[in-house]
N, C-alpha and C. Protein backbone atom coordinates (compact mmCIF):
# COMPACT_ATOMS: atom_id res chain seq x y z
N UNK A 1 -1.34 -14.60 -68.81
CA UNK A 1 -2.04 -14.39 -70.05
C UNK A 1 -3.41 -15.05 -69.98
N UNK A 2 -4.48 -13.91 -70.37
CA UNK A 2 -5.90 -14.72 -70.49
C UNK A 2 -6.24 -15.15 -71.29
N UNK A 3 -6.25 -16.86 -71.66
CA UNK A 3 -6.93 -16.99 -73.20
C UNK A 3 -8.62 -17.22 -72.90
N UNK A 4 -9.05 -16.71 -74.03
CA UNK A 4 -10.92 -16.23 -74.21
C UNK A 4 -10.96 -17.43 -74.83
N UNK A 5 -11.93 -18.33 -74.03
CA UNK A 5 -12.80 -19.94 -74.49
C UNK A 5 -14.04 -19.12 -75.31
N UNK A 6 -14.02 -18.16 -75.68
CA UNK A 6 -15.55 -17.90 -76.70
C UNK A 6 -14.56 -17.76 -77.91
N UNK A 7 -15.22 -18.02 -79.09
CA UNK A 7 -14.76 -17.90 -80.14
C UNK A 7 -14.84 -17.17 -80.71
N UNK A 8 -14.21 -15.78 -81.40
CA UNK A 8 -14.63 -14.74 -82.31
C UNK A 8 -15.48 -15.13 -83.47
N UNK A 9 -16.66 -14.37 -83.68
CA UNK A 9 -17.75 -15.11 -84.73
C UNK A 9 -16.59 -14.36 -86.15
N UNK A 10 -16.88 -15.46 -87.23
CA UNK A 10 -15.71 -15.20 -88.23
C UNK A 10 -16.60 -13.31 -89.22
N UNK A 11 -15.46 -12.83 -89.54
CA UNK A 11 -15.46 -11.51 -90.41
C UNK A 11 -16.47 -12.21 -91.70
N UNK A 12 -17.71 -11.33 -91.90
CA UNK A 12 -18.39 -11.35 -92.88
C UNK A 12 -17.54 -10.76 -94.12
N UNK A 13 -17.46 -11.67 -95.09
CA UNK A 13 -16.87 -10.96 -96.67
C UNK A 13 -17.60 -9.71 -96.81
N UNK A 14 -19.34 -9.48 -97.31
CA UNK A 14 -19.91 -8.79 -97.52
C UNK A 14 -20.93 -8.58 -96.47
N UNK A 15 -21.63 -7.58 -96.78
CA UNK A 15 -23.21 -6.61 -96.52
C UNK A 15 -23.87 -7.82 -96.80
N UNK A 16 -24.12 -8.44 -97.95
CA UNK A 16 -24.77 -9.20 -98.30
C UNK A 16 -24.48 -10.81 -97.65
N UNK A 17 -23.31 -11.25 -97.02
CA UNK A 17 -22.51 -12.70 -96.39
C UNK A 17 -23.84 -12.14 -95.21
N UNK A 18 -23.52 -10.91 -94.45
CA UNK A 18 -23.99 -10.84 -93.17
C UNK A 18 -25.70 -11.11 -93.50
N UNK A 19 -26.18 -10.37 -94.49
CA UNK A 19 -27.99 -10.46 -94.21
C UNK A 19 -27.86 -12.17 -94.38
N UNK A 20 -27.52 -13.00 -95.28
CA UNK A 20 -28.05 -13.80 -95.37
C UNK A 20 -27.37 -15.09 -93.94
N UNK A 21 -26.57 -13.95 -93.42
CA UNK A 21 -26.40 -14.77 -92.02
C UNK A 21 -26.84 -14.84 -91.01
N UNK A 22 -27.95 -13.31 -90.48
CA UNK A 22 -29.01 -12.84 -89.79
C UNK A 22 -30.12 -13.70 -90.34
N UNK A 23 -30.32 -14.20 -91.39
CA UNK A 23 -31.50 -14.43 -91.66
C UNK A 23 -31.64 -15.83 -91.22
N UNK A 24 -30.34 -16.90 -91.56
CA UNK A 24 -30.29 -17.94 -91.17
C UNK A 24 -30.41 -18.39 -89.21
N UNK A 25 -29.96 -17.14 -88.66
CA UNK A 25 -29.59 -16.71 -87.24
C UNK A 25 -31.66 -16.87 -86.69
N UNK A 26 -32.45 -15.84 -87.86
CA UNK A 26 -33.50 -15.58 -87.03
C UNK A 26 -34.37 -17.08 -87.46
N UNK A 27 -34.02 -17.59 -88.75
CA UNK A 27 -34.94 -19.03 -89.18
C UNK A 27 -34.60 -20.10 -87.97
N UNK A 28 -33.34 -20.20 -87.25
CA UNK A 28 -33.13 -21.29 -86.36
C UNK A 28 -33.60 -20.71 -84.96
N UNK A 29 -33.86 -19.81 -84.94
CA UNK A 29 -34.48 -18.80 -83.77
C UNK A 29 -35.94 -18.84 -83.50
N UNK A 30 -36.43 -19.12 -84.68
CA UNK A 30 -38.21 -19.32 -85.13
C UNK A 30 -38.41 -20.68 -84.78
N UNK A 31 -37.24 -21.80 -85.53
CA UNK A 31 -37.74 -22.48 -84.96
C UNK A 31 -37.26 -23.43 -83.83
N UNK A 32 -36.63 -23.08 -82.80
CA UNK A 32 -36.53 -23.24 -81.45
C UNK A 32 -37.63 -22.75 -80.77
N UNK A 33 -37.64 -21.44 -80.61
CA UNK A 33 -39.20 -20.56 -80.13
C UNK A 33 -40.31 -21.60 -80.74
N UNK A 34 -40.53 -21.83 -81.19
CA UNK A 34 -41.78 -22.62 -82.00
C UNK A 34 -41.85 -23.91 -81.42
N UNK A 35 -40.74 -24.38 -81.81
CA UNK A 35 -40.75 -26.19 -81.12
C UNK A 35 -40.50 -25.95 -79.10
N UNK A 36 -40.13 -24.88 -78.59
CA UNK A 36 -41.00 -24.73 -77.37
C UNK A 36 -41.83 -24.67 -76.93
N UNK A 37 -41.99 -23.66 -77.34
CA UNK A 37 -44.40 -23.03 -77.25
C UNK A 37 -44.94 -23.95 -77.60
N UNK A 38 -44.52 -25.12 -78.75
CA UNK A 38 -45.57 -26.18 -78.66
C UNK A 38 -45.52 -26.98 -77.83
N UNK A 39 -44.48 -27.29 -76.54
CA UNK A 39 -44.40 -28.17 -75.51
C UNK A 39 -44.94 -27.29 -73.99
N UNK A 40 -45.25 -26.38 -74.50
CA UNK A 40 -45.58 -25.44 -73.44
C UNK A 40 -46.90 -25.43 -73.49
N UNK A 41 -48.03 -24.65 -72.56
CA UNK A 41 -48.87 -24.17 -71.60
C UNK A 41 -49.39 -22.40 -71.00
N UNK A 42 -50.71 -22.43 -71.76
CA UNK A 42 -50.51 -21.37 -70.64
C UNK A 42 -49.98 -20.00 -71.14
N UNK A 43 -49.38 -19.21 -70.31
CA UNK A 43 -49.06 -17.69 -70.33
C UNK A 43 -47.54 -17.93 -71.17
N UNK A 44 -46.94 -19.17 -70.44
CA UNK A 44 -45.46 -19.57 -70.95
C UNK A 44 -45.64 -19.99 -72.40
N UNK A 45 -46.56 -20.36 -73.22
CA UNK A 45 -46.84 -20.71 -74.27
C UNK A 45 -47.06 -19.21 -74.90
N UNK A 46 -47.60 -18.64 -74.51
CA UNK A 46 -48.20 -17.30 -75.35
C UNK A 46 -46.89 -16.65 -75.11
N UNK A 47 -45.76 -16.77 -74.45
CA UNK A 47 -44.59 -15.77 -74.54
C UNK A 47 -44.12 -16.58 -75.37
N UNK A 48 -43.74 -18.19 -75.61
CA UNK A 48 -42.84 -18.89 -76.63
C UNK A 48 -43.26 -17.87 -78.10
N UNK A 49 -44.71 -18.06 -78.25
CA UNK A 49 -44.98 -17.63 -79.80
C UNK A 49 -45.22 -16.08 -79.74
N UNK A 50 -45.12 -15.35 -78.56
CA UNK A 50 -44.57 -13.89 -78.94
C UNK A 50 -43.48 -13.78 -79.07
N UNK A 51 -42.48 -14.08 -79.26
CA UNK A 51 -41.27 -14.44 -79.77
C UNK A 51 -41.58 -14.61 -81.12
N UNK A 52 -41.94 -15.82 -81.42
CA UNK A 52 -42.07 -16.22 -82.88
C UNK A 52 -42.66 -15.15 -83.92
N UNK A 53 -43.82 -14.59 -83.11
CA UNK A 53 -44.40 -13.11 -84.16
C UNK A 53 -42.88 -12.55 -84.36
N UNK A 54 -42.09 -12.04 -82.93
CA UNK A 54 -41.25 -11.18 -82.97
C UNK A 54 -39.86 -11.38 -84.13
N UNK A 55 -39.73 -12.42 -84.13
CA UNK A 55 -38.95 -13.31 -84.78
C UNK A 55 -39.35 -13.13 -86.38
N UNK A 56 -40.90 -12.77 -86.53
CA UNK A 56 -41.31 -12.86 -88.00
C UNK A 56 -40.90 -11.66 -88.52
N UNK A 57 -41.53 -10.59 -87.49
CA UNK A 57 -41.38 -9.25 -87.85
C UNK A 57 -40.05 -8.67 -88.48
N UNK A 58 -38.70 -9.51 -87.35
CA UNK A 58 -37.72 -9.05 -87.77
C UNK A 58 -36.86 -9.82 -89.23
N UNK A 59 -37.33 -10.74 -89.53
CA UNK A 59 -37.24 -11.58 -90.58
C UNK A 59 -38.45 -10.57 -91.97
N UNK A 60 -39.17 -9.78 -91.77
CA UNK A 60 -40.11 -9.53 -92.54
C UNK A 60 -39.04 -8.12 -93.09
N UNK A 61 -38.74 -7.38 -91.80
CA UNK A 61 -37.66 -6.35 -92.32
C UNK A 61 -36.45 -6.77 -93.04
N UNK A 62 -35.97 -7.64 -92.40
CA UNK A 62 -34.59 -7.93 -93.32
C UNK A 62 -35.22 -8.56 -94.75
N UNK A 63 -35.73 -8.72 -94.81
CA UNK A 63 -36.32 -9.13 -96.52
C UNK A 63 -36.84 -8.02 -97.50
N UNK A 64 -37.14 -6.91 -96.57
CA UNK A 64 -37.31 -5.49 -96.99
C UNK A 64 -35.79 -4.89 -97.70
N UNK A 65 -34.93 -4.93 -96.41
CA UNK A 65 -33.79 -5.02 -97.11
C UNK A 65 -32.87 -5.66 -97.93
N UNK A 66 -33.20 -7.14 -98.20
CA UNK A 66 -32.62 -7.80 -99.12
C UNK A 66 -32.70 -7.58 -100.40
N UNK A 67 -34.57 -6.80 -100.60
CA UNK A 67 -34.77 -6.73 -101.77
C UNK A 67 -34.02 -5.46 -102.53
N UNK A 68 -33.86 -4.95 -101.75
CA UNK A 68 -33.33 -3.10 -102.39
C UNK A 68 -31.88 -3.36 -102.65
């Protein structure tokens, strides 16, 4: 028998449990990416905070959808 060491991420109640769990997912995502690129340099710096745009963008949509 194989037991799986990853943990099943737990069943969202709602539509609404999940956005505001993506959203929390992309805010700790922003700022990891962020508190890198600022220890970074260079080309490796300009990819940390293309991330962070990327990170905004998709945080800018889900707020599109939160509102509706």
């Amino acid at each position: 028998m194989m037991i799986n060491s990853t943990p099943s991420p737990p069943l969202p109640n709602s539509l609404e449990d999940s956005l505001i769990q993506v959203s929390e997912i992309l805010r700790c995502a922003s700022a990891t990416a962020s508190e890198t690129g600022d220890n970074l340099e260079g080309l490796k710096r300009d990819l940390a905070f293309s991330v962070v745009h990327l990170i905004n963008m998709a945080k800018a949509e889900l707020e599109c959808v939160q509102s509706h």
